[in-house]
N, C-alpha and C. Protein backbone atom coordinates (compact mmCIF):
# COMPACT_ATOMS: atom_id res chain seq x y z
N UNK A 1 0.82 -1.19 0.00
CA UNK A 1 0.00 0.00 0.00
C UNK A 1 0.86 1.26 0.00
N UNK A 2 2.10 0.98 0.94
CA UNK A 2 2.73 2.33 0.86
C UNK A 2 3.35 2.53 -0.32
N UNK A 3 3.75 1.56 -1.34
CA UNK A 3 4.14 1.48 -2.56
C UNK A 3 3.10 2.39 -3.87
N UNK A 4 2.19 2.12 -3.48
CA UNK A 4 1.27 2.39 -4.48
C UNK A 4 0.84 4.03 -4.05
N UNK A 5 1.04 4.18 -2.89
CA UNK A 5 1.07 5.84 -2.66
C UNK A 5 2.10 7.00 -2.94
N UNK A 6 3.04 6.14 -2.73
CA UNK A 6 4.32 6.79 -3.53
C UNK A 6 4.70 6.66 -4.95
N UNK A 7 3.45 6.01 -5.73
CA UNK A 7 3.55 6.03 -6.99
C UNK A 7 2.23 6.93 -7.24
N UNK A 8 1.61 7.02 -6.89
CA UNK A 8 0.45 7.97 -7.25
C UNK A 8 0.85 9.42 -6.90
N UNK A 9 1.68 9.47 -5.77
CA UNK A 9 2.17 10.99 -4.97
C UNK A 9 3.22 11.36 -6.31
N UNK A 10 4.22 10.47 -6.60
CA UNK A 10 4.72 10.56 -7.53
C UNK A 10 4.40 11.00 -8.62
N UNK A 11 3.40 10.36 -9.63
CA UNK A 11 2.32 10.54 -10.70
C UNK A 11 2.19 12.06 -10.59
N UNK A 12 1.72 12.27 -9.44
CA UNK A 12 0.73 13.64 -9.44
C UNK A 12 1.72 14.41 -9.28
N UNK A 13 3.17 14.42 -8.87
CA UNK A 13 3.80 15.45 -8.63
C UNK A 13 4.37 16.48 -10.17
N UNK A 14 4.28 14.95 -10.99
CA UNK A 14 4.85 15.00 -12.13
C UNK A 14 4.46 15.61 -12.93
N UNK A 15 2.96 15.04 -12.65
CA UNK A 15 1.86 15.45 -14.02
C UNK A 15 1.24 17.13 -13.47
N UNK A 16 1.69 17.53 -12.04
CA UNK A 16 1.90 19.15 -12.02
C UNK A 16 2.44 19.70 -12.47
N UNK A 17 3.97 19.37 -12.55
CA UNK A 17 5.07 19.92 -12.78
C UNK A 17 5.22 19.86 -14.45
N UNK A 18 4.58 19.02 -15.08
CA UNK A 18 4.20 18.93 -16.48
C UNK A 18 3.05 19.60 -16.88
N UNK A 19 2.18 20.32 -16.08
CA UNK A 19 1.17 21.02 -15.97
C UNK A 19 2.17 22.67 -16.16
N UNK A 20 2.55 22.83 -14.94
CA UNK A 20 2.92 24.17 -15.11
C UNK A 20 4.04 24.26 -16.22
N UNK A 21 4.41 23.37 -16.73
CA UNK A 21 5.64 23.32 -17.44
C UNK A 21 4.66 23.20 -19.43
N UNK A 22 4.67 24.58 -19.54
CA UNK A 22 4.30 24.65 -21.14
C UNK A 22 5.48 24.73 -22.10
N UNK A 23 6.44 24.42 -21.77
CA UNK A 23 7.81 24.52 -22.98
C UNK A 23 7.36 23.30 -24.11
N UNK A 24 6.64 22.00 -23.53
CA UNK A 24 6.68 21.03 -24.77
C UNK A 24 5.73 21.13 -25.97
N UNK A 25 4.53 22.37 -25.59
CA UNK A 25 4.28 22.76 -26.86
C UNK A 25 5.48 23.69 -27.52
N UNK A 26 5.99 24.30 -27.20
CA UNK A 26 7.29 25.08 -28.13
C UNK A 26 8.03 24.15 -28.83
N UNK A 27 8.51 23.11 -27.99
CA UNK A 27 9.25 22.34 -28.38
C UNK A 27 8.82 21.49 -29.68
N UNK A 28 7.56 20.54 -29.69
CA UNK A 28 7.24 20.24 -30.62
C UNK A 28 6.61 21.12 -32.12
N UNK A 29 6.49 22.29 -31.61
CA UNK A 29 6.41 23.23 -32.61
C UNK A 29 7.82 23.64 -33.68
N UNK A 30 8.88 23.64 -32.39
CA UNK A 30 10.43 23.57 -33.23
C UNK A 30 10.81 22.54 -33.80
N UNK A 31 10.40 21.51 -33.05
CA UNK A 31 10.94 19.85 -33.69
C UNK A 31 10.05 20.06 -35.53
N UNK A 32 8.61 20.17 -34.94
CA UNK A 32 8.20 20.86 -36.88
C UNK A 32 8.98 21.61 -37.30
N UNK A 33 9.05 22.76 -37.19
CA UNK A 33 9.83 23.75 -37.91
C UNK A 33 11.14 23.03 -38.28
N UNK A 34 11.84 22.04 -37.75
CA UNK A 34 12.83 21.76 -38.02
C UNK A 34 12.80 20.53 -38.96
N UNK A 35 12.06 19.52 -39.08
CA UNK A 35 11.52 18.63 -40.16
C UNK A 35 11.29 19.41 -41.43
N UNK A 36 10.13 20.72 -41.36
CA UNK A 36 9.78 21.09 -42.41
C UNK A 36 11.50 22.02 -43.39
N UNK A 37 12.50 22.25 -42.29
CA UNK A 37 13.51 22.54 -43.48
C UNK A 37 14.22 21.77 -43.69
N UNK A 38 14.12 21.01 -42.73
CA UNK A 38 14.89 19.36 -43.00
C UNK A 38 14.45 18.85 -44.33
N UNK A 39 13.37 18.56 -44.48
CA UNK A 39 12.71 18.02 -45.68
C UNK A 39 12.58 18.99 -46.81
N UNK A 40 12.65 20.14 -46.56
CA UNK A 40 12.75 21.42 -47.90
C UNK A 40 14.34 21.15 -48.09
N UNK A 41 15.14 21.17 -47.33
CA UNK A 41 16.69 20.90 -48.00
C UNK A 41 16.63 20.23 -48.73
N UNK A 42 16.34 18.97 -48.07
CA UNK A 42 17.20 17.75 -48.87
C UNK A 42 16.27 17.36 -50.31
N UNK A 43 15.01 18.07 -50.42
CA UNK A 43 14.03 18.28 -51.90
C UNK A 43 14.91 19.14 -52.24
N UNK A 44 15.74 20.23 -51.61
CA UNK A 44 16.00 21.06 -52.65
C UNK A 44 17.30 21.19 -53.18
N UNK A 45 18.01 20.11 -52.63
CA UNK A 45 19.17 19.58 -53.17
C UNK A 45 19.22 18.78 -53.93
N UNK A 46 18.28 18.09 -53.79
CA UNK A 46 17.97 16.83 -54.94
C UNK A 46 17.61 17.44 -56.23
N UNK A 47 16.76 18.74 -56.25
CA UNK A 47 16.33 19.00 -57.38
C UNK A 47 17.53 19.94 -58.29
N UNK A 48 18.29 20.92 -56.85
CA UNK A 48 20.02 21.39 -57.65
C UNK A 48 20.24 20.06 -58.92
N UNK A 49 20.72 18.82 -57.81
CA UNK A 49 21.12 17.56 -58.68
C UNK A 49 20.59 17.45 -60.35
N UNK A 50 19.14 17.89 -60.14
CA UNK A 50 18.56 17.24 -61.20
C UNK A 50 18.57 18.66 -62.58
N UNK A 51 18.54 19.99 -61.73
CA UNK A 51 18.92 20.64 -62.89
C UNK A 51 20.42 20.76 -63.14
N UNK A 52 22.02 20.65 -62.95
CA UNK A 52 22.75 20.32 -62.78
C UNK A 52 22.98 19.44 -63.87
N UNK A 53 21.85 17.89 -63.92
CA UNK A 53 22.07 16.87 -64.86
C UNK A 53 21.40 16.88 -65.93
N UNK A 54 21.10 18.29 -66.21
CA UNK A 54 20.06 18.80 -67.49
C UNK A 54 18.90 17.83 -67.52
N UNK A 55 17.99 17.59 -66.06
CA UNK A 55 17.06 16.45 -66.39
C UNK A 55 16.00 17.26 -66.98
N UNK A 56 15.14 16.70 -67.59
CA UNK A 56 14.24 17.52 -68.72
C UNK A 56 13.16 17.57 -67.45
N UNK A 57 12.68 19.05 -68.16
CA UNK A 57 11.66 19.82 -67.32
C UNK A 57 11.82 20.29 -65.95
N UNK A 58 12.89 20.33 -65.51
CA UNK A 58 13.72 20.55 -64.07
C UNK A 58 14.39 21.54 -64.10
N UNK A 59 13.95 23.07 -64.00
CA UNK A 59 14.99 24.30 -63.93
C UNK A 59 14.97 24.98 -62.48
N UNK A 60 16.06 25.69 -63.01
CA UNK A 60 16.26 26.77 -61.93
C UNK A 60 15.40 27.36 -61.14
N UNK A 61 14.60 27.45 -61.66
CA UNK A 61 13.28 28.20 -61.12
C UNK A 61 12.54 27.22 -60.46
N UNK A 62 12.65 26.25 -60.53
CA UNK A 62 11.99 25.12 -59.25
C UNK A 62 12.55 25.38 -58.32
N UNK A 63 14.17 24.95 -58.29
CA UNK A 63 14.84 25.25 -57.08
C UNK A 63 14.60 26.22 -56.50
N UNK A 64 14.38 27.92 -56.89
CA UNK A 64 14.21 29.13 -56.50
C UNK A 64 12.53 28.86 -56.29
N UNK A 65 11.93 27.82 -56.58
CA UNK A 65 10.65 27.81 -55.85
C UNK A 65 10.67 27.04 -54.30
N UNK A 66 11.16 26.43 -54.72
CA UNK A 66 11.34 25.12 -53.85
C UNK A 66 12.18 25.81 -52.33
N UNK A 67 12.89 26.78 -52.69
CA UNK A 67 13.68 27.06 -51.38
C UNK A 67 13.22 28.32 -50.66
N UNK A 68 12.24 28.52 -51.75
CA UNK A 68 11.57 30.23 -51.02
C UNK A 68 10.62 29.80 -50.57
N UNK A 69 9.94 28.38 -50.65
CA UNK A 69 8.92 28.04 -50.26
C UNK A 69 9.47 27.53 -48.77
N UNK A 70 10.40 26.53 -48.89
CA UNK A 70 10.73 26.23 -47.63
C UNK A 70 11.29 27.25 -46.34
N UNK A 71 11.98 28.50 -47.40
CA UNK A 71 12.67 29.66 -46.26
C UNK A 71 11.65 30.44 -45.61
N UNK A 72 10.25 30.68 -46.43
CA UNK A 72 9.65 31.35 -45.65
C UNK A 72 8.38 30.46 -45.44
N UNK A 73 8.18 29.53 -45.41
CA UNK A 73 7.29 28.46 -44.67
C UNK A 73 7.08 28.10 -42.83
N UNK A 74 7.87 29.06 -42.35
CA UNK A 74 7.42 29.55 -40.55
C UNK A 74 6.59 29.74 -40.12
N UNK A 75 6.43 28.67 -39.40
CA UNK A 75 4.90 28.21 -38.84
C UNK A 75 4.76 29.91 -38.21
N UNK A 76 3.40 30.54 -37.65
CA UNK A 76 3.52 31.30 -36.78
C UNK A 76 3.45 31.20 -35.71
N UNK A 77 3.42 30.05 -35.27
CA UNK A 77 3.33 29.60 -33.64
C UNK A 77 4.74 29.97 -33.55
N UNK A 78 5.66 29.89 -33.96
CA UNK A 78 6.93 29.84 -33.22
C UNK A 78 7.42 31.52 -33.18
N UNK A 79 6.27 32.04 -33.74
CA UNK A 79 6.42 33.69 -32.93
C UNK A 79 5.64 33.55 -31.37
N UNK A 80 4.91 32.32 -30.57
CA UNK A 80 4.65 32.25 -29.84
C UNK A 80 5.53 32.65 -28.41
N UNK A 81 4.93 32.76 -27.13
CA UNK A 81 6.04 33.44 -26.42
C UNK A 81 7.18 32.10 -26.53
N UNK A 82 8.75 32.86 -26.12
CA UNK A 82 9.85 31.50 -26.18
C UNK A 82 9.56 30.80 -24.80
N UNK A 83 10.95 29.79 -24.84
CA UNK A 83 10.61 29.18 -23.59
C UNK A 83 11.73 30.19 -22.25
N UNK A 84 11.35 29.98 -21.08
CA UNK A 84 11.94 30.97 -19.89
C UNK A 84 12.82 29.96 -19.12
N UNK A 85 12.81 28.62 -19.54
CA UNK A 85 14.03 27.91 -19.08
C UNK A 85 14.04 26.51 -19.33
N UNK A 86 15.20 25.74 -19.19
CA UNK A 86 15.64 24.74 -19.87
C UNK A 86 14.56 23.58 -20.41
N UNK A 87 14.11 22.75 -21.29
CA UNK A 87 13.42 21.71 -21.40
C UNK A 87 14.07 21.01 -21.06
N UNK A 88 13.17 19.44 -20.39
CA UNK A 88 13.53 18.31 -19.95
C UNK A 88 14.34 17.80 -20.84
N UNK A 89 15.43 17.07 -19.65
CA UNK A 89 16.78 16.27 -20.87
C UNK A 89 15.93 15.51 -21.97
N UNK A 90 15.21 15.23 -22.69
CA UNK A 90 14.74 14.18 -23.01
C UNK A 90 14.76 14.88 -24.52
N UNK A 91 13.70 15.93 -24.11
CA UNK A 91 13.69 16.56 -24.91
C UNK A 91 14.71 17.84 -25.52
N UNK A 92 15.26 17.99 -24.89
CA UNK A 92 16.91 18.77 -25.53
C UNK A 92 17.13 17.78 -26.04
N UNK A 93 17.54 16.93 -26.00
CA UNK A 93 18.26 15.54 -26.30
C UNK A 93 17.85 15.57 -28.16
N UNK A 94 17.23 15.38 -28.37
CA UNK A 94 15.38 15.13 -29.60
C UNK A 94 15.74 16.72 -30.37
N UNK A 95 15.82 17.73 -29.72
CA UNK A 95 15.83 18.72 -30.35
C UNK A 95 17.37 19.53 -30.78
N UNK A 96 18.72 18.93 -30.30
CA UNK A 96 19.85 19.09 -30.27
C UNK A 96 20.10 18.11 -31.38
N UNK A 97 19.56 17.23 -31.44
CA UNK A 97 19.96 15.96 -32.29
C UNK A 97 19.02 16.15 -33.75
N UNK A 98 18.19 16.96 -33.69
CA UNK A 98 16.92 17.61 -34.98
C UNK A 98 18.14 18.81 -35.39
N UNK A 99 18.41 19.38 -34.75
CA UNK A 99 19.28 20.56 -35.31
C UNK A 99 20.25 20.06 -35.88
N UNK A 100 21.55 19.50 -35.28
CA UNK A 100 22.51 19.10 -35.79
C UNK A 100 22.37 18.05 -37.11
N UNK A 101 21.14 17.72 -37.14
CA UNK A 101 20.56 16.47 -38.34
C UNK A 101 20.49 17.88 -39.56
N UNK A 102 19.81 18.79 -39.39
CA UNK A 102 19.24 19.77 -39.99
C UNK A 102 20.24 21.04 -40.49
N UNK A 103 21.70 21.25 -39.64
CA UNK A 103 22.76 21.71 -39.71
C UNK A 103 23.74 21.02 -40.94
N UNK A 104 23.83 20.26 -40.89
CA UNK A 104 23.90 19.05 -42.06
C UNK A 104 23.53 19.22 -43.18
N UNK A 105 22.52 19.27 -43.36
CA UNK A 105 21.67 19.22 -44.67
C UNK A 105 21.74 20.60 -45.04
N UNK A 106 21.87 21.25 -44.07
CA UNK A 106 21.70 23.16 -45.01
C UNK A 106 23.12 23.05 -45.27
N UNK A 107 24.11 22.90 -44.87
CA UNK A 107 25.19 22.76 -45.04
C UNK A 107 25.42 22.20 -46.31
N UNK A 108 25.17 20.78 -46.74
CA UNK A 108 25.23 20.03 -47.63
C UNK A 108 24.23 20.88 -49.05
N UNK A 109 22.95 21.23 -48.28
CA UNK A 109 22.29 22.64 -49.80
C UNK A 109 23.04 23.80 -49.36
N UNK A 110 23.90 24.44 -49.40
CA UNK A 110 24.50 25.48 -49.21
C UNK A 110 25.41 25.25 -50.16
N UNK A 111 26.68 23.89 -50.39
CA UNK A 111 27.62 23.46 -51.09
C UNK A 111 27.28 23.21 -52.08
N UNK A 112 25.88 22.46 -52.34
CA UNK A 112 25.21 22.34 -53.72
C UNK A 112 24.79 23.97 -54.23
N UNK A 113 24.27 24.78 -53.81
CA UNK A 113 24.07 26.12 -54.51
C UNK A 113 25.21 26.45 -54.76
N UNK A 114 26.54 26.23 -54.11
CA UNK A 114 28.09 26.92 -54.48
C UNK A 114 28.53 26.56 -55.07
N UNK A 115 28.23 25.19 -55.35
CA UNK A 115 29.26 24.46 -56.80
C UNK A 115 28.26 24.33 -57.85
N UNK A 116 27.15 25.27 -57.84
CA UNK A 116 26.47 25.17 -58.96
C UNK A 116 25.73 26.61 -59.15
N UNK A 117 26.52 27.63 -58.70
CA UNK A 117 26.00 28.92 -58.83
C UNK A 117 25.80 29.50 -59.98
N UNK A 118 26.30 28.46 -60.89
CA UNK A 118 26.41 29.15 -62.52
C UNK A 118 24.95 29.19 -62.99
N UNK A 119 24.04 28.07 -62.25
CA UNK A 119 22.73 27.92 -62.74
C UNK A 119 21.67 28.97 -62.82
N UNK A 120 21.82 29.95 -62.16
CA UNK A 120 21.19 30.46 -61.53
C UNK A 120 21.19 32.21 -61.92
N UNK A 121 20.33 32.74 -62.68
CA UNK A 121 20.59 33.86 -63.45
C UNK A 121 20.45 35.39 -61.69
N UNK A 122 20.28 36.63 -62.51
CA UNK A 122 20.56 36.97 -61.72
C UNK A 122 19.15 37.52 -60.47
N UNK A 123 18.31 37.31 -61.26
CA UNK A 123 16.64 37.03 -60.67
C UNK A 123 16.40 36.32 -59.62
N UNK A 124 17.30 35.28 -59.86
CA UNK A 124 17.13 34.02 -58.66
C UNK A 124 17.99 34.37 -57.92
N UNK A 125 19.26 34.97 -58.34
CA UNK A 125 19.89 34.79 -57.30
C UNK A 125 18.97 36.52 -56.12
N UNK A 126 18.75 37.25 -56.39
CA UNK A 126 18.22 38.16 -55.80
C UNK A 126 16.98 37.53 -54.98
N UNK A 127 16.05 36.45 -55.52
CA UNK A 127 15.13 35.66 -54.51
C UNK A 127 15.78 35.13 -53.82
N UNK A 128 17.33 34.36 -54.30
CA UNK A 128 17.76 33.13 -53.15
C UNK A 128 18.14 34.26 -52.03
N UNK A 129 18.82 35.29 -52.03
CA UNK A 129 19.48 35.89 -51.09
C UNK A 129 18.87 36.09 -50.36
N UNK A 130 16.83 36.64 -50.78
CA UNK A 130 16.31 37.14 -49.67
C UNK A 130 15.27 35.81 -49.16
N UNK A 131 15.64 34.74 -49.18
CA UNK A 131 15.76 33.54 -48.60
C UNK A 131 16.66 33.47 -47.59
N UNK A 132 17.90 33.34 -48.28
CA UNK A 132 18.77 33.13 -47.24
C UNK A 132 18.74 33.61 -45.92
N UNK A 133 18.79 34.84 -46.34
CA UNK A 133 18.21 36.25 -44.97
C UNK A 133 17.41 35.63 -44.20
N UNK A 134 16.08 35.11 -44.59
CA UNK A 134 15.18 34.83 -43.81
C UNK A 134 15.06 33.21 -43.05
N UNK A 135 16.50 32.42 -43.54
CA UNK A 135 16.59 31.31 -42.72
C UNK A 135 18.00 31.69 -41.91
N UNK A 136 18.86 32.48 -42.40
CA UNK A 136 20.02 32.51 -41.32
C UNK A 136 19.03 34.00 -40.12
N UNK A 137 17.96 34.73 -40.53
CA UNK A 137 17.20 35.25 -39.28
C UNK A 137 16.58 34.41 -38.56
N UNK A 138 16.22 33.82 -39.05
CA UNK A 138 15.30 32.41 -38.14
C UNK A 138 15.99 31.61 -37.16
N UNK A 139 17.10 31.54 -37.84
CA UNK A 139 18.56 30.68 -36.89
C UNK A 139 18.67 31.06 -35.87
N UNK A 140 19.19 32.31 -36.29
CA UNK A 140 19.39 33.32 -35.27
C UNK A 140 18.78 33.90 -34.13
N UNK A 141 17.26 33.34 -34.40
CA UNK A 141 16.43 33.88 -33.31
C UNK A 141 16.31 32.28 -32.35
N UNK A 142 15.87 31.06 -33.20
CA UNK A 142 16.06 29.95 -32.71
C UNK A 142 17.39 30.27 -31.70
N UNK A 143 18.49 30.30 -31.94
CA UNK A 143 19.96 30.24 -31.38
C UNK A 143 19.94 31.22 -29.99
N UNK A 144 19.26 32.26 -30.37
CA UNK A 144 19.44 33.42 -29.07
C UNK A 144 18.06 33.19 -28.09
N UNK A 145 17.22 32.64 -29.16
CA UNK A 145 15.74 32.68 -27.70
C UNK A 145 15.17 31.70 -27.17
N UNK A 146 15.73 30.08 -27.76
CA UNK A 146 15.61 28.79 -27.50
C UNK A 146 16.95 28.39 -27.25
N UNK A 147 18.14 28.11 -28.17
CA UNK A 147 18.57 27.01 -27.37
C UNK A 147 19.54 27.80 -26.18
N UNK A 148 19.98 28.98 -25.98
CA UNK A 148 20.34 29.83 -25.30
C UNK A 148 19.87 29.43 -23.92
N UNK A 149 18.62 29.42 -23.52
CA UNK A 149 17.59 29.82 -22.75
C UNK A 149 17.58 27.84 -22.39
N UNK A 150 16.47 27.05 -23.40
CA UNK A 150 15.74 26.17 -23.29
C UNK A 150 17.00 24.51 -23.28
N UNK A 151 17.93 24.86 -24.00
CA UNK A 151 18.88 23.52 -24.34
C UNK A 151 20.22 23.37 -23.74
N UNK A 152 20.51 24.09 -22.67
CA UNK A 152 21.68 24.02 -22.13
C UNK A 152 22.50 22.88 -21.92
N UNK A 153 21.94 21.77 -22.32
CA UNK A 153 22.69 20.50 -21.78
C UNK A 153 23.43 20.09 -23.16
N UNK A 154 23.09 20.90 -24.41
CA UNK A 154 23.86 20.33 -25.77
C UNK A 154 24.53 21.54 -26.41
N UNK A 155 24.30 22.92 -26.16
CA UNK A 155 24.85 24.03 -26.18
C UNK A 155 26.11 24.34 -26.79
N UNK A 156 26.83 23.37 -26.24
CA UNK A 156 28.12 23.70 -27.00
C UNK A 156 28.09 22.56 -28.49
N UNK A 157 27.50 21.78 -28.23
CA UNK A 157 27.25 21.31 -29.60
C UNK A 157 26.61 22.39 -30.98
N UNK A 158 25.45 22.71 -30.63
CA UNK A 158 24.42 23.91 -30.91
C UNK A 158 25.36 24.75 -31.43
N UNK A 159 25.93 25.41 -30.59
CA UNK A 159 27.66 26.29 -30.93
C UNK A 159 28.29 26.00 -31.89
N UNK A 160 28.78 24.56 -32.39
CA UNK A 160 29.53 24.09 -33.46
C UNK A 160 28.82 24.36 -34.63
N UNK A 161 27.78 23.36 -34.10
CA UNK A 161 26.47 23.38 -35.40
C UNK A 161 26.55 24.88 -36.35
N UNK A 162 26.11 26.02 -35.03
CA UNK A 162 26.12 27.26 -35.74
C UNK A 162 27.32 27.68 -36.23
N UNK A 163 28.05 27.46 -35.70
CA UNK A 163 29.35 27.88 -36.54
C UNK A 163 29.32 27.10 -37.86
N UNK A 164 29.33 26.43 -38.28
CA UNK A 164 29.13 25.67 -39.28
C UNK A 164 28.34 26.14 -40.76
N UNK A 165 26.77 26.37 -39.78
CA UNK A 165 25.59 27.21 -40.38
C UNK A 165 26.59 28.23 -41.57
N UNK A 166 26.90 29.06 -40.67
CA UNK A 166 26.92 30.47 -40.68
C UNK A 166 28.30 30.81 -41.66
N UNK A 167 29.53 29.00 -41.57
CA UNK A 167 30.55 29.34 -42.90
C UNK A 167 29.82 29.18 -44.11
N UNK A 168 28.81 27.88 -44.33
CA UNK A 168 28.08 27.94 -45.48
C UNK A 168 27.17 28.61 -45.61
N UNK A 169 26.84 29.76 -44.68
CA UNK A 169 25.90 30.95 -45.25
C UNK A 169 26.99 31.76 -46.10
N UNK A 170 28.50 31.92 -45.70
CA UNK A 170 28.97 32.93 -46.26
C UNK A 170 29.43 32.39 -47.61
N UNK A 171 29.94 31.66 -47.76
CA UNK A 171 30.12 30.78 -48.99
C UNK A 171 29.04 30.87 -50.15
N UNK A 172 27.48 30.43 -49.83
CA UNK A 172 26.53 30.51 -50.24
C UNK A 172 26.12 31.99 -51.08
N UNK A 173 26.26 32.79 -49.58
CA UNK A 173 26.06 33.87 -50.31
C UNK A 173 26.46 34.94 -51.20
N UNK A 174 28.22 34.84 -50.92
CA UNK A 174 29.10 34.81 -51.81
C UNK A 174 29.18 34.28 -53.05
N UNK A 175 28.86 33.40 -53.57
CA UNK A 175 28.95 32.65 -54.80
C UNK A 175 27.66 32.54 -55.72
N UNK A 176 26.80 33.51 -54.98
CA UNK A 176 25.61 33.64 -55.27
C UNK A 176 24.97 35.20 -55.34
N UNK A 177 26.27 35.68 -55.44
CA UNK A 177 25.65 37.36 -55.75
C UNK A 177 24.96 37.84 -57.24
N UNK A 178 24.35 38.33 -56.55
CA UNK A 178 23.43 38.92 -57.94
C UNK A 178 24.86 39.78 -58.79
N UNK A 179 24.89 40.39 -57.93
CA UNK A 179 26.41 41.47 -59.11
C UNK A 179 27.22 40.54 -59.97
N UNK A 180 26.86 39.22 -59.63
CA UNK A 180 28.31 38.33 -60.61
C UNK A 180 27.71 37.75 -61.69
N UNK A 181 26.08 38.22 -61.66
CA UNK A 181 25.45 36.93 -62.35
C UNK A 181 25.11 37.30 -63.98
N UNK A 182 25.13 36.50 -64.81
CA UNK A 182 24.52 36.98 -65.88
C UNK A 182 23.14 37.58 -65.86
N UNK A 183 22.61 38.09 -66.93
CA UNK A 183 21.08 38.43 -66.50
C UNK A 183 20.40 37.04 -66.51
């Protein structure tokens, strides 16, 4: 009996403390946000690939659809208030390991737009840039008002990650100036 009270005292302490504790809607709101560019990368690297391999009916202008769709595709919940302190290890864990998955892949479409900047007249490149803008701002706010605040236990990982981000933003955006481009 005293077993079963200290599992119910338990229960309830938890399922308070998971009560007052609203960070795991944020969280699963970021874990989306972070699938949905997860999955816009790696479509939109695949499709670099495919104009790249002159596949018929596959241009430039997909890609410049395809990545403006994904750069400004931000849910608006995640203008919701941030979180005011750390999420449960469990979930840092899930969301440190979504980023760095997702750090990756922009990385990897960042190198594909750079070794294939020739594709890309100078129209697109003026959409890609103000793309870019609007996923290295997004980063940036992710980086300073979540994992800052909410992920302290992977942080210095997070740290690398962004460092990372932020060489293939310059690369990217470099090799992708409108001033270099043909019309």
């Amino acid at each position: 009996m005293l077993f079963k009270n200290l599992i119910l005292a338990s229960s309830m302490a938890l399922s308070a403390a998971a009560g007052s504790y609203n960070g795991t809607s944020a969280a699963a709101t970021i874990q989306q946000r972070f699938h949905q560019l997860d999955l816009g990368y790696k479509y939109t690297t695949t499709v670099i690939g495919h104009v790249a391999a002159k596949t018929e009916s596959v241009t430039a202008d997909d890609v410049v659809s395809i990545y403006n769709q994904t750069a400004h595709g931000e849910d608006k919940s995640l203008n919701m208030k941030q979180p005011t302190a750390a999420f449960p290890d469990a979930i840092q864990l899930v969301l440190c390991e979504s980023f760095h998955t997702l750090a990756l892949n922009g990385i990897e479409l960042n190198n594909a737009f750079t070794d294939h900047a020739d594709l890309f007249n100078k129209n697109q490149r003026n959409t890609l840039q103000g793309a870019f803008t609007k996923v290295n701002d997004e980063t940036g706010r992710f980086f300073i008002h979540v994992a800052k605040v909410a992920l302290p236990e992977c942080l210095a990982s997070l740290k690398a990650d962004n460092a990372g981000i932020y060489k293939s933003f310059e690369m990217v955006i470099r090799a992708l100036d409108p001033a270099d481009a043909s019309s």
